[in-house]
PDB file of N, CA and C in Angstrom:
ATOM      1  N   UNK A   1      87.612  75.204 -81.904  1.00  0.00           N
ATOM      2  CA  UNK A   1      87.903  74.871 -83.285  1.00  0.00           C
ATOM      3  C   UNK A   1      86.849  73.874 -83.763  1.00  0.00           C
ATOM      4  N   UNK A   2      85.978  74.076 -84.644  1.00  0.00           N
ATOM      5  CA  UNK A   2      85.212  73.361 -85.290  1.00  0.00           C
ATOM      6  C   UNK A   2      85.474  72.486 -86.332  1.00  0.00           C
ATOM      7  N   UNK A   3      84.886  71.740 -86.828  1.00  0.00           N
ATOM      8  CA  UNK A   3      85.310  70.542 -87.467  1.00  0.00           C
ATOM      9  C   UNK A   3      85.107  71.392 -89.151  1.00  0.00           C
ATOM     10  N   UNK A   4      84.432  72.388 -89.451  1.00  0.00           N
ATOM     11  CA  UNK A   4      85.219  72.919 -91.026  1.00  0.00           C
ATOM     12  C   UNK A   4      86.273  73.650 -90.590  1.00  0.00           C
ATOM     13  N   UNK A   5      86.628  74.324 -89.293  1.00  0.00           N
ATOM     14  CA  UNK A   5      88.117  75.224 -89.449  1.00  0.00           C
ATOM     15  C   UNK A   5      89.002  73.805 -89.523  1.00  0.00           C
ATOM     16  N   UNK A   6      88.981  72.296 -89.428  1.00  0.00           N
ATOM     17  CA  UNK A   6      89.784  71.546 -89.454  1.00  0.00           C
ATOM     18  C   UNK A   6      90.001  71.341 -90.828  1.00  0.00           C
ATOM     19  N   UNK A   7      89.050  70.607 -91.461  1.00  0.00           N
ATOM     20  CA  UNK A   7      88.563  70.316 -93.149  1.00  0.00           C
ATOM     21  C   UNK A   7      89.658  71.499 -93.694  1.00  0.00           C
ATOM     22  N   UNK A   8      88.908  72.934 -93.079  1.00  0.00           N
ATOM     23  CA  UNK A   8      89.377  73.751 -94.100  1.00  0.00           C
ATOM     24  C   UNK A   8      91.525  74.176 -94.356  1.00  0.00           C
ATOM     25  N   UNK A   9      91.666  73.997 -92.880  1.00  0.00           N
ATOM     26  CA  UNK A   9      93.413  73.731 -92.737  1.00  0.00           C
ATOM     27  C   UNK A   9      93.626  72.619 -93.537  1.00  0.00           C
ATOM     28  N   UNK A  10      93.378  71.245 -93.386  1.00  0.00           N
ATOM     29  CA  UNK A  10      93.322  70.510 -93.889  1.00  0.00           C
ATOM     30  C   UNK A  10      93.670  70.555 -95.548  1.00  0.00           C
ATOM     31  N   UNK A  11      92.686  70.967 -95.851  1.00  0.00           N
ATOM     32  CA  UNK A  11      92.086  71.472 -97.429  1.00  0.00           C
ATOM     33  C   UNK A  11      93.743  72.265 -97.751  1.00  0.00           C
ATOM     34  N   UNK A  12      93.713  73.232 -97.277  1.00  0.00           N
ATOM     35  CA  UNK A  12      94.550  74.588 -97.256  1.00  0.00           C
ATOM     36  C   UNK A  12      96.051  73.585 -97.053  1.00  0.00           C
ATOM     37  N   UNK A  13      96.483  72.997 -96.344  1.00  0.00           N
ATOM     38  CA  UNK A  13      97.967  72.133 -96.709  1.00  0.00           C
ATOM     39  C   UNK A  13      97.994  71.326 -97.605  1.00  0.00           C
ATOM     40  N   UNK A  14      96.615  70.982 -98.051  1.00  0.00           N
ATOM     41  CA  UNK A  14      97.218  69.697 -99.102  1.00  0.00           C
ATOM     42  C   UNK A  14      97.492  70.619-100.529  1.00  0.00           C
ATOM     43  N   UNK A  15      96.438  71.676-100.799  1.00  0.00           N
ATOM     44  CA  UNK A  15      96.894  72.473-101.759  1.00  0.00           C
ATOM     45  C   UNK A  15      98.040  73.188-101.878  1.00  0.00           C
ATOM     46  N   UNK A  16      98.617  73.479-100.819  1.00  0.00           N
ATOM     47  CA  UNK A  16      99.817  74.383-100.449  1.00  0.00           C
ATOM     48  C   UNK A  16     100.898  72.863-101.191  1.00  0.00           C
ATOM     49  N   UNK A  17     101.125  71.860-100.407  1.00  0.00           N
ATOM     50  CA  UNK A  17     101.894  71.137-100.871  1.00  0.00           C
ATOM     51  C   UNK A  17     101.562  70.121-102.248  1.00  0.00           C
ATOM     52  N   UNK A  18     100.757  70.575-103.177  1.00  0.00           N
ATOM     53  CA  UNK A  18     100.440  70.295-104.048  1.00  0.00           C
ATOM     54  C   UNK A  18     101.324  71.154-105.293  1.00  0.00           C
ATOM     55  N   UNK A  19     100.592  72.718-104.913  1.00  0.00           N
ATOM     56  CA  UNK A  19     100.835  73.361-106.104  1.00  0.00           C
ATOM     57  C   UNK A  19     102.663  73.604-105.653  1.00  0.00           C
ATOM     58  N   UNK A  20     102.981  73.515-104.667  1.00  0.00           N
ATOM     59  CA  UNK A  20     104.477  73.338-104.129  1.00  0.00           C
ATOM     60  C   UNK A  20     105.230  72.259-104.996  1.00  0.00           C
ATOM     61  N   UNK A  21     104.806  71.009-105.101  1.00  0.00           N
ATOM     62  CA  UNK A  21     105.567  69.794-105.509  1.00  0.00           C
ATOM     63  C   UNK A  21     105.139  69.855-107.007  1.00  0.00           C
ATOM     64  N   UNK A  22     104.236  70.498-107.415  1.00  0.00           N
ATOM     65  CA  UNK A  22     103.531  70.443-108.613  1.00  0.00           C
ATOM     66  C   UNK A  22     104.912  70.873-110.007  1.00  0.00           C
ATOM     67  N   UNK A  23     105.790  71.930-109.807  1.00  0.00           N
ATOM     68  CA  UNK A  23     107.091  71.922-110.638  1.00  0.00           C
ATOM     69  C   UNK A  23     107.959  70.867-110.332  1.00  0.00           C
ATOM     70  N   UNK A  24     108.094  70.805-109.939  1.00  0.00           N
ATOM     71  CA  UNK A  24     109.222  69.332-109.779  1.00  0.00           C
ATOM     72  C   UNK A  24     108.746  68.312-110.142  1.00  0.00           C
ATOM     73  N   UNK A  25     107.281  67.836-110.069  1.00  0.00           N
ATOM     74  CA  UNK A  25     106.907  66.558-110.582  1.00  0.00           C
ATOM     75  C   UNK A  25     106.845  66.790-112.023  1.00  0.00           C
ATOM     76  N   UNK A  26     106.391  68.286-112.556  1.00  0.00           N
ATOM     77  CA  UNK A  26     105.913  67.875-113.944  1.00  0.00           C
ATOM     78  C   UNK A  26     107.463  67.868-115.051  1.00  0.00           C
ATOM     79  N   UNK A  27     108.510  68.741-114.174  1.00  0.00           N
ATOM     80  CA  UNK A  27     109.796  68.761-115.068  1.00  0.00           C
ATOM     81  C   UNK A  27     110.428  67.490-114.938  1.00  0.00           C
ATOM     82  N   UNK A  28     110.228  66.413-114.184  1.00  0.00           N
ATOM     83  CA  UNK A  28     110.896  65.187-114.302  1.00  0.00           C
ATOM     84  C   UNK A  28     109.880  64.666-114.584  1.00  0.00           C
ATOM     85  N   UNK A  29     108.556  64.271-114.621  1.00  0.00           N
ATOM     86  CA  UNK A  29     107.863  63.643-115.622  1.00  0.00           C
ATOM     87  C   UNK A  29     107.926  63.786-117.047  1.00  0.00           C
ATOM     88  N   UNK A  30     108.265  64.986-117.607  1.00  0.00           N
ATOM     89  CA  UNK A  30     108.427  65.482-118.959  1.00  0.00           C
ATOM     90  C   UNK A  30     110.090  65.342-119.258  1.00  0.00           C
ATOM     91  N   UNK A  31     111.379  65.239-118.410  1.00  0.00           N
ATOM     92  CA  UNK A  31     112.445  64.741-118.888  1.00  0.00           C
ATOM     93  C   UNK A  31     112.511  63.148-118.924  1.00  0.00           C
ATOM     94  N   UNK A  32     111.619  62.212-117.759  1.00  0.00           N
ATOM     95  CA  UNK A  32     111.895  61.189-117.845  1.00  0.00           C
ATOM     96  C   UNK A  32     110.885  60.985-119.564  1.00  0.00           C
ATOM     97  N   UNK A  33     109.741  61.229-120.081  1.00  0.00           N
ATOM     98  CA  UNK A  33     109.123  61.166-121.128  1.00  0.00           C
ATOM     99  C   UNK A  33     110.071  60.861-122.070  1.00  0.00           C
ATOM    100  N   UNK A  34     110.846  62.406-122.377  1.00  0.00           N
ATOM    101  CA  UNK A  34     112.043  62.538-123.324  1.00  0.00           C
ATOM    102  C   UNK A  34     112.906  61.448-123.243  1.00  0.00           C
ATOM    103  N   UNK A  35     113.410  61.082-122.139  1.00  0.00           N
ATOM    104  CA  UNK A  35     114.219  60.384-122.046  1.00  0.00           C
ATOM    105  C   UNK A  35     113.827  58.850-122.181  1.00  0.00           C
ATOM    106  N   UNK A  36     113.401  58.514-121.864  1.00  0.00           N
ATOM    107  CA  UNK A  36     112.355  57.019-122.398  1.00  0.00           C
ATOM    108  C   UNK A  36     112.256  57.416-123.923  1.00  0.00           C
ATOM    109  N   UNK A  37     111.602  58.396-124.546  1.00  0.00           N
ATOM    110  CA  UNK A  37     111.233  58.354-126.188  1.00  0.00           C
ATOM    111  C   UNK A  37     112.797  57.909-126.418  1.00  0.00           C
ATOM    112  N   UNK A  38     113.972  59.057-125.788  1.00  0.00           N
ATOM    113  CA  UNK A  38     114.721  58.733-126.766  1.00  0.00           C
ATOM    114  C   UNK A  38     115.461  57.467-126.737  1.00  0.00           C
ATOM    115  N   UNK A  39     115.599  56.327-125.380  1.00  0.00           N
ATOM    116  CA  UNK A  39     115.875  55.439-125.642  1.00  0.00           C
ATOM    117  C   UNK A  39     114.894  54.206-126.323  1.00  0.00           C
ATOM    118  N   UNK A  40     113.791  54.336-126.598  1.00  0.00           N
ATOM    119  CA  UNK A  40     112.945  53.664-127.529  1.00  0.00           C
ATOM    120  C   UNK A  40     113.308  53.484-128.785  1.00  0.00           C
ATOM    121  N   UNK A  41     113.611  55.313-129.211  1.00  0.00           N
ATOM    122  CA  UNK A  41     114.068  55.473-130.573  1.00  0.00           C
ATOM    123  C   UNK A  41     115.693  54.671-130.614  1.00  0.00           C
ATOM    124  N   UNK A  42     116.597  54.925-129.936  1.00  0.00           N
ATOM    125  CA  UNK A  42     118.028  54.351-130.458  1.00  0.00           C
ATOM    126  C   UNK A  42     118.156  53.389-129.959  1.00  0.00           C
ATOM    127  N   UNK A  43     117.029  52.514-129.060  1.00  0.00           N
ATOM    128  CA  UNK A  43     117.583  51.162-127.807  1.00  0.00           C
ATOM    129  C   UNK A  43     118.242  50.985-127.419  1.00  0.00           C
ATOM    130  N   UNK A  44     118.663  52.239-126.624  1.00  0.00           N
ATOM    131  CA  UNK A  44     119.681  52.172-125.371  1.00  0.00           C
ATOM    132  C   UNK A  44     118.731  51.671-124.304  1.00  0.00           C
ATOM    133  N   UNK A  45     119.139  50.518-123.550  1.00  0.00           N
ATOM    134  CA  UNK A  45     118.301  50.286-122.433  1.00  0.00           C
ATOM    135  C   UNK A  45     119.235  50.535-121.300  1.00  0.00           C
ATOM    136  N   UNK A  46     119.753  51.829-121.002  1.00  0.00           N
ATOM    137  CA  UNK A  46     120.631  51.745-120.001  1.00  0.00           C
ATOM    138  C   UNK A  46     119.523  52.137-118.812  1.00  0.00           C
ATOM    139  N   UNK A  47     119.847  51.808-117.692  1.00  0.00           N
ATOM    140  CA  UNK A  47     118.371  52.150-116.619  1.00  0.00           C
ATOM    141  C   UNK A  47     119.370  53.524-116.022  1.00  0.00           C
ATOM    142  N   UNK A  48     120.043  54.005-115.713  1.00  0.00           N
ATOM    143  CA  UNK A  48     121.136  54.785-115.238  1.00  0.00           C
ATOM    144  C   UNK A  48     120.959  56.054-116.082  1.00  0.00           C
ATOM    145  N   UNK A  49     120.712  55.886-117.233  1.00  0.00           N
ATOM    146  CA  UNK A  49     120.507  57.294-118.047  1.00  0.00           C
ATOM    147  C   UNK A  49     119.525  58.333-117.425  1.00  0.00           C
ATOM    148  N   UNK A  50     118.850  57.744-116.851  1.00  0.00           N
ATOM    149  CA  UNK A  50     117.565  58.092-116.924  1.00  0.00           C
ATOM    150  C   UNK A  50     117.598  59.246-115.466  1.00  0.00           C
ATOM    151  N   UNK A  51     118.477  58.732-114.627  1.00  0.00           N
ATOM    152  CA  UNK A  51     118.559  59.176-113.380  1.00  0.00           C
ATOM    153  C   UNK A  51     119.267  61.111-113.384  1.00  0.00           C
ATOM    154  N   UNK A  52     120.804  61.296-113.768  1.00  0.00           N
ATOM    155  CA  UNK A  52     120.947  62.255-114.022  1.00  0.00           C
ATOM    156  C   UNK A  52     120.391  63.217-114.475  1.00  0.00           C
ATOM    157  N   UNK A  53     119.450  63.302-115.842  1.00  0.00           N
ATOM    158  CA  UNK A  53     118.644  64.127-116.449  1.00  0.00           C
ATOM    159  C   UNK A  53     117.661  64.830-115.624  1.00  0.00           C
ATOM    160  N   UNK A  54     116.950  63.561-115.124  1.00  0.00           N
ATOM    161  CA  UNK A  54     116.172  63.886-113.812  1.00  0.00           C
ATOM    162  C   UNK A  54     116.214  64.283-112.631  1.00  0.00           C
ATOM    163  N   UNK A  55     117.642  64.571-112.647  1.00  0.00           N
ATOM    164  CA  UNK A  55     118.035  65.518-111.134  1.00  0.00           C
ATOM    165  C   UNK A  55     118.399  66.423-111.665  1.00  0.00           C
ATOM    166  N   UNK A  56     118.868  66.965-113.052  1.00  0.00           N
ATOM    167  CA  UNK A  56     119.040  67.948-113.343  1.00  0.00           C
ATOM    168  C   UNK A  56     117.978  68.752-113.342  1.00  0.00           C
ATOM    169  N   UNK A  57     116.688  68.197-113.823  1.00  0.00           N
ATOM    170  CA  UNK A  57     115.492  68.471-114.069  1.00  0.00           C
ATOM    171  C   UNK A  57     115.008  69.187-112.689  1.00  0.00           C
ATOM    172  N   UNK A  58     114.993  68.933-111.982  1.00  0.00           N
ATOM    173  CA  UNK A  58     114.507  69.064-110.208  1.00  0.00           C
ATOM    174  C   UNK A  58     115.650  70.304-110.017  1.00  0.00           C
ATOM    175  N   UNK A  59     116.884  70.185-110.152  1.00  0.00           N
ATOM    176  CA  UNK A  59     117.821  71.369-109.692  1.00  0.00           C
ATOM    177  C   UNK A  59     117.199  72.841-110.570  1.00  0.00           C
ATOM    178  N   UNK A  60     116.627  72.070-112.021  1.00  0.00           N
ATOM    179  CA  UNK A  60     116.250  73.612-112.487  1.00  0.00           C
ATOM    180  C   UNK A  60     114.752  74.284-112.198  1.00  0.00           C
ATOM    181  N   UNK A  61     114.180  73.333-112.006  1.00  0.00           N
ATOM    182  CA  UNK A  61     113.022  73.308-111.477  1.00  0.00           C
ATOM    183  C   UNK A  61     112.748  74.143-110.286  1.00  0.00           C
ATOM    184  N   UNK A  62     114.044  73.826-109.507  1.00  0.00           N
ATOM    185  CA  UNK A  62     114.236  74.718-108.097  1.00  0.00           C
ATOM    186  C   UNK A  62     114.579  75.794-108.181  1.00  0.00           C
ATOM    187  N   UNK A  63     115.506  76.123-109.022  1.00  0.00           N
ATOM    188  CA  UNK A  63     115.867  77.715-109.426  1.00  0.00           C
ATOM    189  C   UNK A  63     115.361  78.145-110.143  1.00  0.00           C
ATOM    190  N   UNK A  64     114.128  77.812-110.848  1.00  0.00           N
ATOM    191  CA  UNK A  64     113.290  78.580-111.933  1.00  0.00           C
ATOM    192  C   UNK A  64     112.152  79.001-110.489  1.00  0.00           C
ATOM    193  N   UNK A  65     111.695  77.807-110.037  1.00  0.00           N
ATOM    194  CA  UNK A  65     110.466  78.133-109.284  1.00  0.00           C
ATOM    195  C   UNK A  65     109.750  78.190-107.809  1.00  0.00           C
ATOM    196  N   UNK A  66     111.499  78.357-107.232  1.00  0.00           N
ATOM    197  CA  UNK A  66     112.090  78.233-105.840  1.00  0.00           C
ATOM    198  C   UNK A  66     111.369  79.219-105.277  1.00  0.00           C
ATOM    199  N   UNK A  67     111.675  81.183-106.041  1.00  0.00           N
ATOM    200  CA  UNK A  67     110.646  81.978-105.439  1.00  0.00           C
ATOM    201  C   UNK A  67     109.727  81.960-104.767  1.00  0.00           C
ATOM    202  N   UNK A  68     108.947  81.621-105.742  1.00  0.00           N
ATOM    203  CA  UNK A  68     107.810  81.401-106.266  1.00  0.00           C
ATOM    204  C   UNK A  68     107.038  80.139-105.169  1.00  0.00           C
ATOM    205  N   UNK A  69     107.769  79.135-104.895  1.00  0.00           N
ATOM    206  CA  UNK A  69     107.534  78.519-104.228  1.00  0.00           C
ATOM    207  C   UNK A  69     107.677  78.787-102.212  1.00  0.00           C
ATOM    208  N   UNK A  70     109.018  79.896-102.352  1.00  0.00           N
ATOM    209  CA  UNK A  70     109.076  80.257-100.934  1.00  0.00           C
ATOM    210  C   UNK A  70     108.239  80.928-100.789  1.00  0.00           C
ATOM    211  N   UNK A  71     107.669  82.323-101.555  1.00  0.00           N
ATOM    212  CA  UNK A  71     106.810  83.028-101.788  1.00  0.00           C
ATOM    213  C   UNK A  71     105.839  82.382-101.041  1.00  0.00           C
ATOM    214  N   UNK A  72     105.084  81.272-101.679  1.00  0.00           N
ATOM    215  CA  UNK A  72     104.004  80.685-101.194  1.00  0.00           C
ATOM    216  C   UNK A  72     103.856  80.321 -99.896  1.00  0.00           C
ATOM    217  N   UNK A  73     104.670  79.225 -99.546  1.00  0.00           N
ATOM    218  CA  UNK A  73     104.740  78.733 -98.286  1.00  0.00           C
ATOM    219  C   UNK A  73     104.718  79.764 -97.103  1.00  0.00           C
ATOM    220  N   UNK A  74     105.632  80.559 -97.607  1.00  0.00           N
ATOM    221  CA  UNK A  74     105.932  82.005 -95.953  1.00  0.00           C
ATOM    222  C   UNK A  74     104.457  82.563 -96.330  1.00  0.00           C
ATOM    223  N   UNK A  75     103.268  82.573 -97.324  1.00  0.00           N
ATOM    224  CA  UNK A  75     101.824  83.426 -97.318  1.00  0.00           C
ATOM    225  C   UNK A  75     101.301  82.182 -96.362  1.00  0.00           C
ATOM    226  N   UNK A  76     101.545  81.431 -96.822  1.00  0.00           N
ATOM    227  CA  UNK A  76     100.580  80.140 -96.022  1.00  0.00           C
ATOM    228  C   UNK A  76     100.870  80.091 -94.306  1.00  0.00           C
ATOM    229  N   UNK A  77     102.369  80.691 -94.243  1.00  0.00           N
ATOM    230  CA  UNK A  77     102.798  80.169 -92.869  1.00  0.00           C
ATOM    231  C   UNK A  77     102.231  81.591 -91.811  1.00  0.00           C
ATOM    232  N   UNK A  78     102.763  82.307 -92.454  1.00  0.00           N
ATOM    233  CA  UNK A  78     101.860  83.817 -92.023  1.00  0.00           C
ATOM    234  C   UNK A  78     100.513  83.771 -91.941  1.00  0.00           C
ATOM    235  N   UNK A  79      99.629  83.017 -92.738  1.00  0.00           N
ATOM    236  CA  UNK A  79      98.530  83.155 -92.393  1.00  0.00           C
ATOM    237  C   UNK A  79      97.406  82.521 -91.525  1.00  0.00           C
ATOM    238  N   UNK A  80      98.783  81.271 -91.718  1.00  0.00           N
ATOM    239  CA  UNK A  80      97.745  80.271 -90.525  1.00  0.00           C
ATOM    240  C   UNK A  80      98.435  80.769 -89.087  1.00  0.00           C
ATOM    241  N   UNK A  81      99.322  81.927 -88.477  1.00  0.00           N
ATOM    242  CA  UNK A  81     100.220  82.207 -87.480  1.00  0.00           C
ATOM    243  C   UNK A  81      99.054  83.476 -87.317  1.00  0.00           C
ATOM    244  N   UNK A  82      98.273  84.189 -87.915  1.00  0.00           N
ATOM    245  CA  UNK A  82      97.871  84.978 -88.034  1.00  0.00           C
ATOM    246  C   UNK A  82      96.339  84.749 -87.603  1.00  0.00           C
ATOM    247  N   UNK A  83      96.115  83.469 -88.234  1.00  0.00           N
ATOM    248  CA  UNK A  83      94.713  83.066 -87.644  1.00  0.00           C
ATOM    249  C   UNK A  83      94.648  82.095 -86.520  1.00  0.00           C
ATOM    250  N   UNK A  84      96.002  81.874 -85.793  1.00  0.00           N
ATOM    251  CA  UNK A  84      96.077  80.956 -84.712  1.00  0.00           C
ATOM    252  C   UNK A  84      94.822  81.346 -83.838  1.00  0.00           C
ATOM    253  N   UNK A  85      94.644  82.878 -83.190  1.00  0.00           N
ATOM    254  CA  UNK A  85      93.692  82.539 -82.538  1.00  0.00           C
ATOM    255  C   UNK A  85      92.660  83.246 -82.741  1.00  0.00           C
ATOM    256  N   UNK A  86      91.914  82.353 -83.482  1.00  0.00           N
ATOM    257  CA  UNK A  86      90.636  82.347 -83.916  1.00  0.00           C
ATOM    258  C   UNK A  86      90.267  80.476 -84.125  1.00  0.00           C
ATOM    259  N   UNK A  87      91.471  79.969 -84.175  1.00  0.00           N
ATOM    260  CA  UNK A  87      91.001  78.395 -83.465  1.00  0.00           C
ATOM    261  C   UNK A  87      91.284  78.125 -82.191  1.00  0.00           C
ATOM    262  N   UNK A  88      91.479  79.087 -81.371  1.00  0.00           N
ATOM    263  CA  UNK A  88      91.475  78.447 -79.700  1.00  0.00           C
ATOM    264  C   UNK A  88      89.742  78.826 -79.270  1.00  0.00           C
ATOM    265  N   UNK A  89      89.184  79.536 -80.261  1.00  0.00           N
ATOM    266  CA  UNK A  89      87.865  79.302 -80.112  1.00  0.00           C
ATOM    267  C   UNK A  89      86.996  78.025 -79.470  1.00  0.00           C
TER     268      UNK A  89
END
């Protein structure tokens, strides 16, 4: 195993768990948004509001893009199981 088949695994998980976490971060970044505007606008400073929305956010997040996301991972897991040996090289 050479030091780019490392880089390149390397490379290859951080993107895998990137574009993986990538729905969930942006639907609770964009409810917590909402949710901050709207306590700006009426000054509710409750810190607690903020929490529910944002797990709702993540639960739909998961069932919109859960597929999609297993999808991915089982291509990734298959393929590095597939190229196992070609790094015992």
């Amino acid at each position: 195993m050479t030091e780019g088949m490392v880089f390149d695994l390397a490379r290859n998980a951080m993107m895998i768990a990137l574009e993986v976490s990538l729905p969930f971060l942006l639907f609770s970044l964009v409810t917590g948004l909402v949710i901050s505007i709207f306590q700006a606008v009426t000054q509710i400073n409750e810190m607690t509001l903020t929490f529910v929305p944002k797990i709702l956010a993540v639960f739909v997040a998961g069932a919109i893009f859960g597929p999609w996301m297993l999808n991915n991972l089982i291509t990734y897991i298959a393929n590095l199981f597939i190229s196992l040996p070609t790094f015992a090289r």
